[in-house]
PDB file of N, CA and C in Angstrom:
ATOM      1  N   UNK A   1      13.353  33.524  39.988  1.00  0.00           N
ATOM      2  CA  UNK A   1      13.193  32.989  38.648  1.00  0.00           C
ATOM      3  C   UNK A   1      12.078  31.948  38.664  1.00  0.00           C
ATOM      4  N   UNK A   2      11.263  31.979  37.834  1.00  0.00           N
ATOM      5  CA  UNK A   2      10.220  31.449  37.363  1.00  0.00           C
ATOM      6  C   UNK A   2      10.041  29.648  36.832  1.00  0.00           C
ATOM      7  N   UNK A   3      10.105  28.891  37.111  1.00  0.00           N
ATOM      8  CA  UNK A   3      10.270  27.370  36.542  1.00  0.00           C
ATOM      9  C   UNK A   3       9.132  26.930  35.436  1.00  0.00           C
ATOM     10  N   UNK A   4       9.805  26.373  34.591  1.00  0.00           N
ATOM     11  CA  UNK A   4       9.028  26.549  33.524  1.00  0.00           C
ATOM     12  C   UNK A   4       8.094  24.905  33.795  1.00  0.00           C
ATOM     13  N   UNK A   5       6.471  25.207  33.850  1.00  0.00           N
ATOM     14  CA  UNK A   5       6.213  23.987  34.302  1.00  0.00           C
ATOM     15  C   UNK A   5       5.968  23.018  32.997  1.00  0.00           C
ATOM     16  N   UNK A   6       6.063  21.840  32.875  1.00  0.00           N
ATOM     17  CA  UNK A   6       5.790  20.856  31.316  1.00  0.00           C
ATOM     18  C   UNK A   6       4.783  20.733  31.390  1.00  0.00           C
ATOM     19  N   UNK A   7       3.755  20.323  30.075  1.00  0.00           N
ATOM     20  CA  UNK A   7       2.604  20.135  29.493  1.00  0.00           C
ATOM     21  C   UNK A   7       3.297  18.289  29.752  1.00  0.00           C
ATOM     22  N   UNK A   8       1.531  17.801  31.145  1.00  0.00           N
ATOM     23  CA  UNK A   8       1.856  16.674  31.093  1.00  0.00           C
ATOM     24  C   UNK A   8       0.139  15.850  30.887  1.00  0.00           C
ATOM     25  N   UNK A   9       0.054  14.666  30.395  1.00  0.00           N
ATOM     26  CA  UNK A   9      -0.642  14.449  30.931  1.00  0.00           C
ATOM     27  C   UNK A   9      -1.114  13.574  32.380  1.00  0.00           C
ATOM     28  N   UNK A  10      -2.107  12.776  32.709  1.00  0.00           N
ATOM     29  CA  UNK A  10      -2.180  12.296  33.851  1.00  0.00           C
ATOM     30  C   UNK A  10      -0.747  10.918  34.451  1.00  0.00           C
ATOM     31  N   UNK A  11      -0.599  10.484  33.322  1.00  0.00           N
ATOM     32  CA  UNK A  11       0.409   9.624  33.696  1.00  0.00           C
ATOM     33  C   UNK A  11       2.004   9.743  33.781  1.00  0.00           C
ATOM     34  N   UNK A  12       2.088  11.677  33.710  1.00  0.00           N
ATOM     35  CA  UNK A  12       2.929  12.003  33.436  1.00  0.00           C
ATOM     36  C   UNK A  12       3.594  12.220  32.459  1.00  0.00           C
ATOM     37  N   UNK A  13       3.098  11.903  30.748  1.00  0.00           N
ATOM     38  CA  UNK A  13       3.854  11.888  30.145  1.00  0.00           C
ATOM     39  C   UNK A  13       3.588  13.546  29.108  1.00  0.00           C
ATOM     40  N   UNK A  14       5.264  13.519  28.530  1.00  0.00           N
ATOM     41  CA  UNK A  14       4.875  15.477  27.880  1.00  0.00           C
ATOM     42  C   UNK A  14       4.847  15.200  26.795  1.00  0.00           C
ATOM     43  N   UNK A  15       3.825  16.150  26.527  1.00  0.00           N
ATOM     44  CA  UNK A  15       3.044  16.606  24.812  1.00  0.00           C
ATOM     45  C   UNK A  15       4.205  17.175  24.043  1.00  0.00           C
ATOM     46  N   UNK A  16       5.306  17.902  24.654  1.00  0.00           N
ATOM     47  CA  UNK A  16       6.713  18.344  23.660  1.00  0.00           C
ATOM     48  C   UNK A  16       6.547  17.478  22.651  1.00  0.00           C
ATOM     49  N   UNK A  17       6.934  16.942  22.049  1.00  0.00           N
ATOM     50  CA  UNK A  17       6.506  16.035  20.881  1.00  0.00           C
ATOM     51  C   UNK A  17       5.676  16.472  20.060  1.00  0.00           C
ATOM     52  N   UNK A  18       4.358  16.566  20.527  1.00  0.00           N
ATOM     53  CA  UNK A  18       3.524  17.132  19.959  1.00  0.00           C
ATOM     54  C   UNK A  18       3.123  18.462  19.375  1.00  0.00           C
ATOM     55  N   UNK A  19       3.578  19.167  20.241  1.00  0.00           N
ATOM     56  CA  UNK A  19       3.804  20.640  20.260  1.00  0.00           C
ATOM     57  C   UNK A  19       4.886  20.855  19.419  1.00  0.00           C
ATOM     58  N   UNK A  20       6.024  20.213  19.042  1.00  0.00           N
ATOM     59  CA  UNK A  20       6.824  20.748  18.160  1.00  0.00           C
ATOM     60  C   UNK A  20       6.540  20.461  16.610  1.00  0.00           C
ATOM     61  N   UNK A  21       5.767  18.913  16.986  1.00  0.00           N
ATOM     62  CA  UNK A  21       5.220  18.340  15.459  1.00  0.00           C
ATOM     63  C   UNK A  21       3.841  19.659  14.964  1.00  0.00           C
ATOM     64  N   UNK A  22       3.219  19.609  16.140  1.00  0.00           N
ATOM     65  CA  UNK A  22       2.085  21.026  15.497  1.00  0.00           C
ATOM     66  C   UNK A  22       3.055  22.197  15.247  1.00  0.00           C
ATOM     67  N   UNK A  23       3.934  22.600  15.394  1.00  0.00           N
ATOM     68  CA  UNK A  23       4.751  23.976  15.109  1.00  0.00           C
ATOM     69  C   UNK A  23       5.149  23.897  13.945  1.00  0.00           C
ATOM     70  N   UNK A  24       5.701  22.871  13.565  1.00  0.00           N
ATOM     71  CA  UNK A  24       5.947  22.256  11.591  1.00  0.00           C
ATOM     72  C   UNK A  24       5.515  22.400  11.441  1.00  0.00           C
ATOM     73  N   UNK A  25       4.375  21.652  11.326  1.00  0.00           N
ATOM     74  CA  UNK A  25       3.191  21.540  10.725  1.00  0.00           C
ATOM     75  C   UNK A  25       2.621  22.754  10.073  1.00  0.00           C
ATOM     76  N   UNK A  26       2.571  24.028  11.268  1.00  0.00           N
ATOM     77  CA  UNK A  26       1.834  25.123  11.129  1.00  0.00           C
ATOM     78  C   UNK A  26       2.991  26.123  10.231  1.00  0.00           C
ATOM     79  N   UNK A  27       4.231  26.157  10.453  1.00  0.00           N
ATOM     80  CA  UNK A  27       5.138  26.660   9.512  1.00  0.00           C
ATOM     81  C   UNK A  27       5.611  26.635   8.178  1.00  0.00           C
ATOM     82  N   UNK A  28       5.177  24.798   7.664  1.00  0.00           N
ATOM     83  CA  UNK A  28       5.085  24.216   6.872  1.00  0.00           C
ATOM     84  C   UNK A  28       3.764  24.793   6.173  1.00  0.00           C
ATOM     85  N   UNK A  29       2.455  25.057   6.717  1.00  0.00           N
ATOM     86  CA  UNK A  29       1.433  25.263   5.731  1.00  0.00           C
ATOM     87  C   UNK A  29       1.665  27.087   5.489  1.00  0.00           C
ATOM     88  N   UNK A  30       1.783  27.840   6.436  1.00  0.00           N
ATOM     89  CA  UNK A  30       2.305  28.664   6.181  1.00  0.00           C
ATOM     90  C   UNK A  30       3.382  29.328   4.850  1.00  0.00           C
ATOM     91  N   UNK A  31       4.515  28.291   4.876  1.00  0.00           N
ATOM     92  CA  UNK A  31       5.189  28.173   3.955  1.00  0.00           C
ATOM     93  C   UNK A  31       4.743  28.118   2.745  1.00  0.00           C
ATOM     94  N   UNK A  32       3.535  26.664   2.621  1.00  0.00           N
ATOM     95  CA  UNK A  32       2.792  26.517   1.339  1.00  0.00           C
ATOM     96  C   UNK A  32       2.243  27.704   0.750  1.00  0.00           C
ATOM     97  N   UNK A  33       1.606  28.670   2.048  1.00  0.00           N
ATOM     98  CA  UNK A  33       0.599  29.475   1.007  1.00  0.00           C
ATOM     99  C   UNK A  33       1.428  30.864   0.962  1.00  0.00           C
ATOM    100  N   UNK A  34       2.427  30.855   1.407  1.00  0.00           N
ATOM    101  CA  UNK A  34       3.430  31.902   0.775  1.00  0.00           C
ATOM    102  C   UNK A  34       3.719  31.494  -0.767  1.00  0.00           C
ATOM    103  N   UNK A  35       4.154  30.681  -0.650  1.00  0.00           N
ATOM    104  CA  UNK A  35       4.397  29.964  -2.042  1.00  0.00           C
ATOM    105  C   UNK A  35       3.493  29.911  -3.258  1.00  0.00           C
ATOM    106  N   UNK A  36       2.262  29.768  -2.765  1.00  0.00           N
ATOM    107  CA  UNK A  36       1.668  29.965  -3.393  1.00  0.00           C
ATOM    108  C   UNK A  36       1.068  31.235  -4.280  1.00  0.00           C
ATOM    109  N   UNK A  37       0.837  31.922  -3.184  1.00  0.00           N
ATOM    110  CA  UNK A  37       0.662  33.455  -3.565  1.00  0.00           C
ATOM    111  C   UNK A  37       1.520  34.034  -4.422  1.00  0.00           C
ATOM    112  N   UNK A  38       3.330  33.495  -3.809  1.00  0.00           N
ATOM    113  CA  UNK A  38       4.478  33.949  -5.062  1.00  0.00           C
ATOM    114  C   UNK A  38       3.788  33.560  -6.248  1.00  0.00           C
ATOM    115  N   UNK A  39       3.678  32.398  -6.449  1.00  0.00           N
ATOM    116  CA  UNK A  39       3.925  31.512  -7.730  1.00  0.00           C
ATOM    117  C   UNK A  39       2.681  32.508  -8.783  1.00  0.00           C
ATOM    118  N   UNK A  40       1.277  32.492  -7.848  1.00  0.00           N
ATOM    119  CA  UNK A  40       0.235  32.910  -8.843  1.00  0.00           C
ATOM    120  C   UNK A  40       1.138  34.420  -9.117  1.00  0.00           C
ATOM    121  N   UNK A  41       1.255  34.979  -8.545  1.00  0.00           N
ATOM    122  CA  UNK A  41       1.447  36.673  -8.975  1.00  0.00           C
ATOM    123  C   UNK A  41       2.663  36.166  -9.569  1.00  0.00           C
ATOM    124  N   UNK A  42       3.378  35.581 -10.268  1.00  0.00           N
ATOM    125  CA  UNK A  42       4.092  35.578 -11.408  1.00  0.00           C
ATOM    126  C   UNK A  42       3.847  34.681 -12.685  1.00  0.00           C
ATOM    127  N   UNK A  43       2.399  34.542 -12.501  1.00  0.00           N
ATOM    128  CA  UNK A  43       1.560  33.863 -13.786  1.00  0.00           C
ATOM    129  C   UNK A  43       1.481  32.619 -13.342  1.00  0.00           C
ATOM    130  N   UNK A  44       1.173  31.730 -12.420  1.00  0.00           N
ATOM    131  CA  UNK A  44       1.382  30.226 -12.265  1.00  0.00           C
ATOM    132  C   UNK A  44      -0.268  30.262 -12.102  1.00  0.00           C
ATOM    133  N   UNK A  45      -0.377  29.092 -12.339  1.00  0.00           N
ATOM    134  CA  UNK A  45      -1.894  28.884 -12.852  1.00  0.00           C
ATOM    135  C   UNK A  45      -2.031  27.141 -11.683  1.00  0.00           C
ATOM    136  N   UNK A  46      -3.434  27.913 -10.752  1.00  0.00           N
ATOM    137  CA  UNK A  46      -3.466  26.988  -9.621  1.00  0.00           C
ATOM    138  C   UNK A  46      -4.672  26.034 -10.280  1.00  0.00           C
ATOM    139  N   UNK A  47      -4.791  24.597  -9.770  1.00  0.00           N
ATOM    140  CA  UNK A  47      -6.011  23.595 -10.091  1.00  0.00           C
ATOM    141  C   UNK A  47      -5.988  23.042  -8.541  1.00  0.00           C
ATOM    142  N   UNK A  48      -7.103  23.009  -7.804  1.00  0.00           N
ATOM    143  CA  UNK A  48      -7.362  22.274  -6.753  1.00  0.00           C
ATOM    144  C   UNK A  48      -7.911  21.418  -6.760  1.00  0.00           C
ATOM    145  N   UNK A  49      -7.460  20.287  -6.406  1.00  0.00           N
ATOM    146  CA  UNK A  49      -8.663  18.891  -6.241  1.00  0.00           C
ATOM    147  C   UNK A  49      -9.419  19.103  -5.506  1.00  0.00           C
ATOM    148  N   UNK A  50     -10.800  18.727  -5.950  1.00  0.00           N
ATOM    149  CA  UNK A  50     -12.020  18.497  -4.492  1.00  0.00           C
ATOM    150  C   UNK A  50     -12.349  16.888  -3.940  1.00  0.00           C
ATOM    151  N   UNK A  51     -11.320  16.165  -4.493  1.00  0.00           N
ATOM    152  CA  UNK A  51     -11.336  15.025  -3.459  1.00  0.00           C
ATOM    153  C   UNK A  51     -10.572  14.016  -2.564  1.00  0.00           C
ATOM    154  N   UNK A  52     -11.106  13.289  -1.943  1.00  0.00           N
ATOM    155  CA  UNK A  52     -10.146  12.487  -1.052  1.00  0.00           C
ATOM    156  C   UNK A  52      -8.778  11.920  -1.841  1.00  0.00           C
ATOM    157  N   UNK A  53      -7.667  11.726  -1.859  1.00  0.00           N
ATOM    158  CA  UNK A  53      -6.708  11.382  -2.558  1.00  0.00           C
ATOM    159  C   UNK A  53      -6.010  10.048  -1.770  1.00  0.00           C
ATOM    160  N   UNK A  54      -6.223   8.932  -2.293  1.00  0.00           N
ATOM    161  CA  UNK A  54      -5.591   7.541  -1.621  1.00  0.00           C
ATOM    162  C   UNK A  54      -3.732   7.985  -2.185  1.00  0.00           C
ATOM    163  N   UNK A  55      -3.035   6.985  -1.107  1.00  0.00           N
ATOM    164  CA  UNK A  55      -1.102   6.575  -1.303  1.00  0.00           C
ATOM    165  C   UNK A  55      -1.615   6.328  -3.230  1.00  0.00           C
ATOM    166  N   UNK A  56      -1.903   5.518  -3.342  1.00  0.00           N
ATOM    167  CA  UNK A  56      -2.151   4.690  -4.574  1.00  0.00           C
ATOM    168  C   UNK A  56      -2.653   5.837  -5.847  1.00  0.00           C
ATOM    169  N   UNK A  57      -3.906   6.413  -5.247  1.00  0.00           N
ATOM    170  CA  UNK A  57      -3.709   7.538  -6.430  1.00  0.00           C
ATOM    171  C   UNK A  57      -2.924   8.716  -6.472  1.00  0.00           C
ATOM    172  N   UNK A  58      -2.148   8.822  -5.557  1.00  0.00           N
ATOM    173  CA  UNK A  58      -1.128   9.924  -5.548  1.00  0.00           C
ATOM    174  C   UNK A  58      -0.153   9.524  -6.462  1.00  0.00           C
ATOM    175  N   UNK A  59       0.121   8.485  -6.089  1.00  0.00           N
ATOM    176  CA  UNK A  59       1.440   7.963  -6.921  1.00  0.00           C
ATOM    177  C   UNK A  59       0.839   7.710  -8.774  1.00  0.00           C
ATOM    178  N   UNK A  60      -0.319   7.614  -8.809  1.00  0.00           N
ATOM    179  CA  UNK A  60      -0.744   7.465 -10.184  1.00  0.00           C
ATOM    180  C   UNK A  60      -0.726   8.990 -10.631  1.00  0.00           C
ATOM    181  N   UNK A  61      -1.095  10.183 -10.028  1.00  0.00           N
ATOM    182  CA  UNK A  61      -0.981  11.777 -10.381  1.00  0.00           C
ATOM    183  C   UNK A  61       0.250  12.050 -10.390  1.00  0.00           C
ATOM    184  N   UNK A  62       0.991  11.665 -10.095  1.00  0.00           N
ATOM    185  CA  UNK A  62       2.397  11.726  -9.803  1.00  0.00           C
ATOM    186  C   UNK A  62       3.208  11.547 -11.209  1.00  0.00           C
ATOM    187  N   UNK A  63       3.064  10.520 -11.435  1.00  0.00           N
ATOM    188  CA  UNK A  63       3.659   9.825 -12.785  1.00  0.00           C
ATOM    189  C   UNK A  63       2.363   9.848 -13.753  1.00  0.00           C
ATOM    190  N   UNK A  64       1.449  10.628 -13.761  1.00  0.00           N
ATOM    191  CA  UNK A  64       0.550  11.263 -14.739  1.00  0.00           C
ATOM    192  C   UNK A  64       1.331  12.574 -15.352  1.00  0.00           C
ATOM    193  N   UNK A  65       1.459  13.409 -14.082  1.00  0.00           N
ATOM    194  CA  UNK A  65       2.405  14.612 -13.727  1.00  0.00           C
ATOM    195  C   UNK A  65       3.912  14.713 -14.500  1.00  0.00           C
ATOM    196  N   UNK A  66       4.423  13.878 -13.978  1.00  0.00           N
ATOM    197  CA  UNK A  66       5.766  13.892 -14.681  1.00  0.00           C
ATOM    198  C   UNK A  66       5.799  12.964 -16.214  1.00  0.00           C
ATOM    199  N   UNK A  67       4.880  12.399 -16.741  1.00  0.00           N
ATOM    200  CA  UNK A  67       5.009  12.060 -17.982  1.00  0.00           C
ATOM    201  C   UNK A  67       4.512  13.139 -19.073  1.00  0.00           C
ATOM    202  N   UNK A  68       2.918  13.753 -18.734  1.00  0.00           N
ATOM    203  CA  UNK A  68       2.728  14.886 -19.241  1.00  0.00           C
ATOM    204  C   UNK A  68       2.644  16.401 -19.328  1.00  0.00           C
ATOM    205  N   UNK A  69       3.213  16.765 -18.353  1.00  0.00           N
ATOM    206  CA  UNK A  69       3.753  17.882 -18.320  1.00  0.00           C
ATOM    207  C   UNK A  69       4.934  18.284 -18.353  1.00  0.00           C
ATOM    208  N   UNK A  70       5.049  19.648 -19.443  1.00  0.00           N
ATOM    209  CA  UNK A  70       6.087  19.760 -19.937  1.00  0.00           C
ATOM    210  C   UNK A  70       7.021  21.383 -19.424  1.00  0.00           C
ATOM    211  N   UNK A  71       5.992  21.716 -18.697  1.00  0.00           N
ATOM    212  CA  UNK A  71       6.750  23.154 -17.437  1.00  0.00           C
ATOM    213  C   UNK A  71       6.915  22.741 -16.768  1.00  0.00           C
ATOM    214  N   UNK A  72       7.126  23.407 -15.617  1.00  0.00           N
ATOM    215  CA  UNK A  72       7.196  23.461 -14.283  1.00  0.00           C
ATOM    216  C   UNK A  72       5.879  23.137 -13.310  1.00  0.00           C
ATOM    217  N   UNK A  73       6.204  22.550 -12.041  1.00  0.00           N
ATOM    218  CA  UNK A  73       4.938  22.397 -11.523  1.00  0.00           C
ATOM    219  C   UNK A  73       5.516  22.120  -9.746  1.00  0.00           C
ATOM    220  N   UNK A  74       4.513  22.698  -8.343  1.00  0.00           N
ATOM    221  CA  UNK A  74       4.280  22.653  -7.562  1.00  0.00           C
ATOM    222  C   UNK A  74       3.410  22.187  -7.146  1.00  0.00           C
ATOM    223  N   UNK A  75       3.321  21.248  -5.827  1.00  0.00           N
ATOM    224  CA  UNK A  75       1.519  21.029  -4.989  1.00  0.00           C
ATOM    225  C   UNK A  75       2.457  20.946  -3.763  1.00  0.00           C
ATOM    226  N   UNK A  76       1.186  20.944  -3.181  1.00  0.00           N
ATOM    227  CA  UNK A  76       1.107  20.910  -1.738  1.00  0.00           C
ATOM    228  C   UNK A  76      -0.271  19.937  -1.346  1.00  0.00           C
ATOM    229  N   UNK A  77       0.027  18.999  -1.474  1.00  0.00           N
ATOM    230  CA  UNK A  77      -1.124  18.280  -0.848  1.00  0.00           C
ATOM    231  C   UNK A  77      -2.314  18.171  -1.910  1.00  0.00           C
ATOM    232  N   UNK A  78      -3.390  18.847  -1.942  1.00  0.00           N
ATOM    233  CA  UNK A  78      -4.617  18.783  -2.977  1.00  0.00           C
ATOM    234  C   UNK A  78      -4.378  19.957  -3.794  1.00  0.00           C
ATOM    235  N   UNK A  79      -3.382  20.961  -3.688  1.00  0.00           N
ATOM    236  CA  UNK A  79      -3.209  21.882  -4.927  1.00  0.00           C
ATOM    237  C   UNK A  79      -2.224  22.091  -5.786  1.00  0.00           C
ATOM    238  N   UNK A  80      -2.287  22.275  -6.622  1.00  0.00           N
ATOM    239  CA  UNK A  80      -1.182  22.070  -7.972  1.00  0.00           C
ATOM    240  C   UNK A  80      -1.267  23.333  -8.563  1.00  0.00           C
ATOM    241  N   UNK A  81       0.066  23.943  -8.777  1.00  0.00           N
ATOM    242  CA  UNK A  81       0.687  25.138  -9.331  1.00  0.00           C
ATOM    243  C   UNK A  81       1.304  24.827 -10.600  1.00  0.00           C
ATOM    244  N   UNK A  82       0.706  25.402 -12.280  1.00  0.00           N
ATOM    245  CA  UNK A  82       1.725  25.176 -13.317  1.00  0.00           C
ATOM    246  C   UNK A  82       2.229  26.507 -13.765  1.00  0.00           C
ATOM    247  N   UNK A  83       3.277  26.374 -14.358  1.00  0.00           N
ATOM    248  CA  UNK A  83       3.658  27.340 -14.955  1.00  0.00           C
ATOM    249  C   UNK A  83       3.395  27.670 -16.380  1.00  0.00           C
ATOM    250  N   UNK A  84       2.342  26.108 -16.874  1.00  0.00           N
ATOM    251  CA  UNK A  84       1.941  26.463 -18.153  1.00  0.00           C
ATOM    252  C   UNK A  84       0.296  26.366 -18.274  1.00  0.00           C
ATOM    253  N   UNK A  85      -0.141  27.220 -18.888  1.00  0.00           N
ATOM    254  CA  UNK A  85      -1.076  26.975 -18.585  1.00  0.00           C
ATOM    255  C   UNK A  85      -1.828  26.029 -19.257  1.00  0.00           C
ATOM    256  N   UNK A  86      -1.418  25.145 -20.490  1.00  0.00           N
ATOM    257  CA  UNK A  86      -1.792  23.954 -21.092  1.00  0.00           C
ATOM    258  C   UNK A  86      -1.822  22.969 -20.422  1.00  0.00           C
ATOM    259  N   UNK A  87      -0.338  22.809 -19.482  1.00  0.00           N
ATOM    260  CA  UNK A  87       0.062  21.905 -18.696  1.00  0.00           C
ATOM    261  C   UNK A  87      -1.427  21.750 -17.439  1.00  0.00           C
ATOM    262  N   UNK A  88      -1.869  23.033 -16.945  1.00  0.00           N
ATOM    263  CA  UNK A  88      -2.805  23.177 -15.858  1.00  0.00           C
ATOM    264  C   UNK A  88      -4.081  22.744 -16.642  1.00  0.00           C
ATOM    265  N   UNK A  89      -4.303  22.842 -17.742  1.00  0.00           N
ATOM    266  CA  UNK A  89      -5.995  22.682 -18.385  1.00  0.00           C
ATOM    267  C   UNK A  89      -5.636  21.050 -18.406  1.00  0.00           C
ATOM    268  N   UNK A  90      -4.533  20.409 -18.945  1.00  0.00           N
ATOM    269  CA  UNK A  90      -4.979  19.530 -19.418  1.00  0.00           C
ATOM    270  C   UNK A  90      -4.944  18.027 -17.821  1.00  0.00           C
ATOM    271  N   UNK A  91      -3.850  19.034 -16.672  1.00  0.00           N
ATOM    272  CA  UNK A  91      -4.429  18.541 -15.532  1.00  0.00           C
ATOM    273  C   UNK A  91      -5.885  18.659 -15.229  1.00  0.00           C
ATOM    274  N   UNK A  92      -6.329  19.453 -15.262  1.00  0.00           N
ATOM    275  CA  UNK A  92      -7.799  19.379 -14.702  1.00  0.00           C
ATOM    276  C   UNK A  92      -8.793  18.708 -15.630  1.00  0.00           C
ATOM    277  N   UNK A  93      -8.176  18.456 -16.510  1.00  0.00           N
ATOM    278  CA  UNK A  93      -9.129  17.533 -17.546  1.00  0.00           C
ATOM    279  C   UNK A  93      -8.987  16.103 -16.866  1.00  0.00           C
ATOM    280  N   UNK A  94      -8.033  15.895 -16.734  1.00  0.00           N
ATOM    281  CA  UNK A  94      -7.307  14.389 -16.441  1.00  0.00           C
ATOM    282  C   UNK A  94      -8.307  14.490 -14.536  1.00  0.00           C
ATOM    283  N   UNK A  95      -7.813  15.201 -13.803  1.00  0.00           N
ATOM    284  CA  UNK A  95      -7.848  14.891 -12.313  1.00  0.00           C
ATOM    285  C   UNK A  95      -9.469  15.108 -11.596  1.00  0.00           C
ATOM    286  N   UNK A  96     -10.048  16.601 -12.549  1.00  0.00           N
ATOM    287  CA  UNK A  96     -10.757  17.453 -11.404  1.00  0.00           C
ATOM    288  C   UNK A  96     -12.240  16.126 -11.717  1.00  0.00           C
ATOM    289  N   UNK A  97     -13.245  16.381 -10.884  1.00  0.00           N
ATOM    290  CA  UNK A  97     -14.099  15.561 -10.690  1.00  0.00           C
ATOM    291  C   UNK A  97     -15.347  15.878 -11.392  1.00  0.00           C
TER     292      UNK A  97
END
């Protein structure tokens, strides 16, 4: 039987940690663009930001988001899924650059 050797580096210490946080990570975006793909092929209407997004302006899109929109809505990071499509124009009026 075979011993499984650890990912170390020089001082000994293992990347496991790391390797499991990159495995989320990669399942997690995965996830997103499943999701995504659902959402458009049942009419959801995507807007992508093209820029850097600060804590501070997230939380201002956020509660932009939930005061004026009146469907449904998804993101993942810089992209936003509506289910209306008023709701999506009048995001990209408000956000896109």
């Amino acid at each position: 039987m075979k011993k499984k050797k650890l990912l170390t580096d020089k001082s000994g210490l293992l990347y496991e940690q790391q390797i499991e946080d990159a495995a989320k990570q990669l399942a997690d975006d995965i996830d997103a663009e499943i999701m995504r793909g659902m959402l458009a092929g049942c009419g959801w209407h995507e807007v992508k930001l093209d820029w850097i997004m600060t804590h501070e302006v997230s939380k201002e899109v956020d509660e932009w988001v939930a005061s004026n929109t009146r469907g449904k809505v998804w993101n993942r990071g810089l992209v936003w899924m509506f289910n209306s499509k008023q709701d999506a124009t009048w995001f990209t009026l408000r956000w896109s650059s």
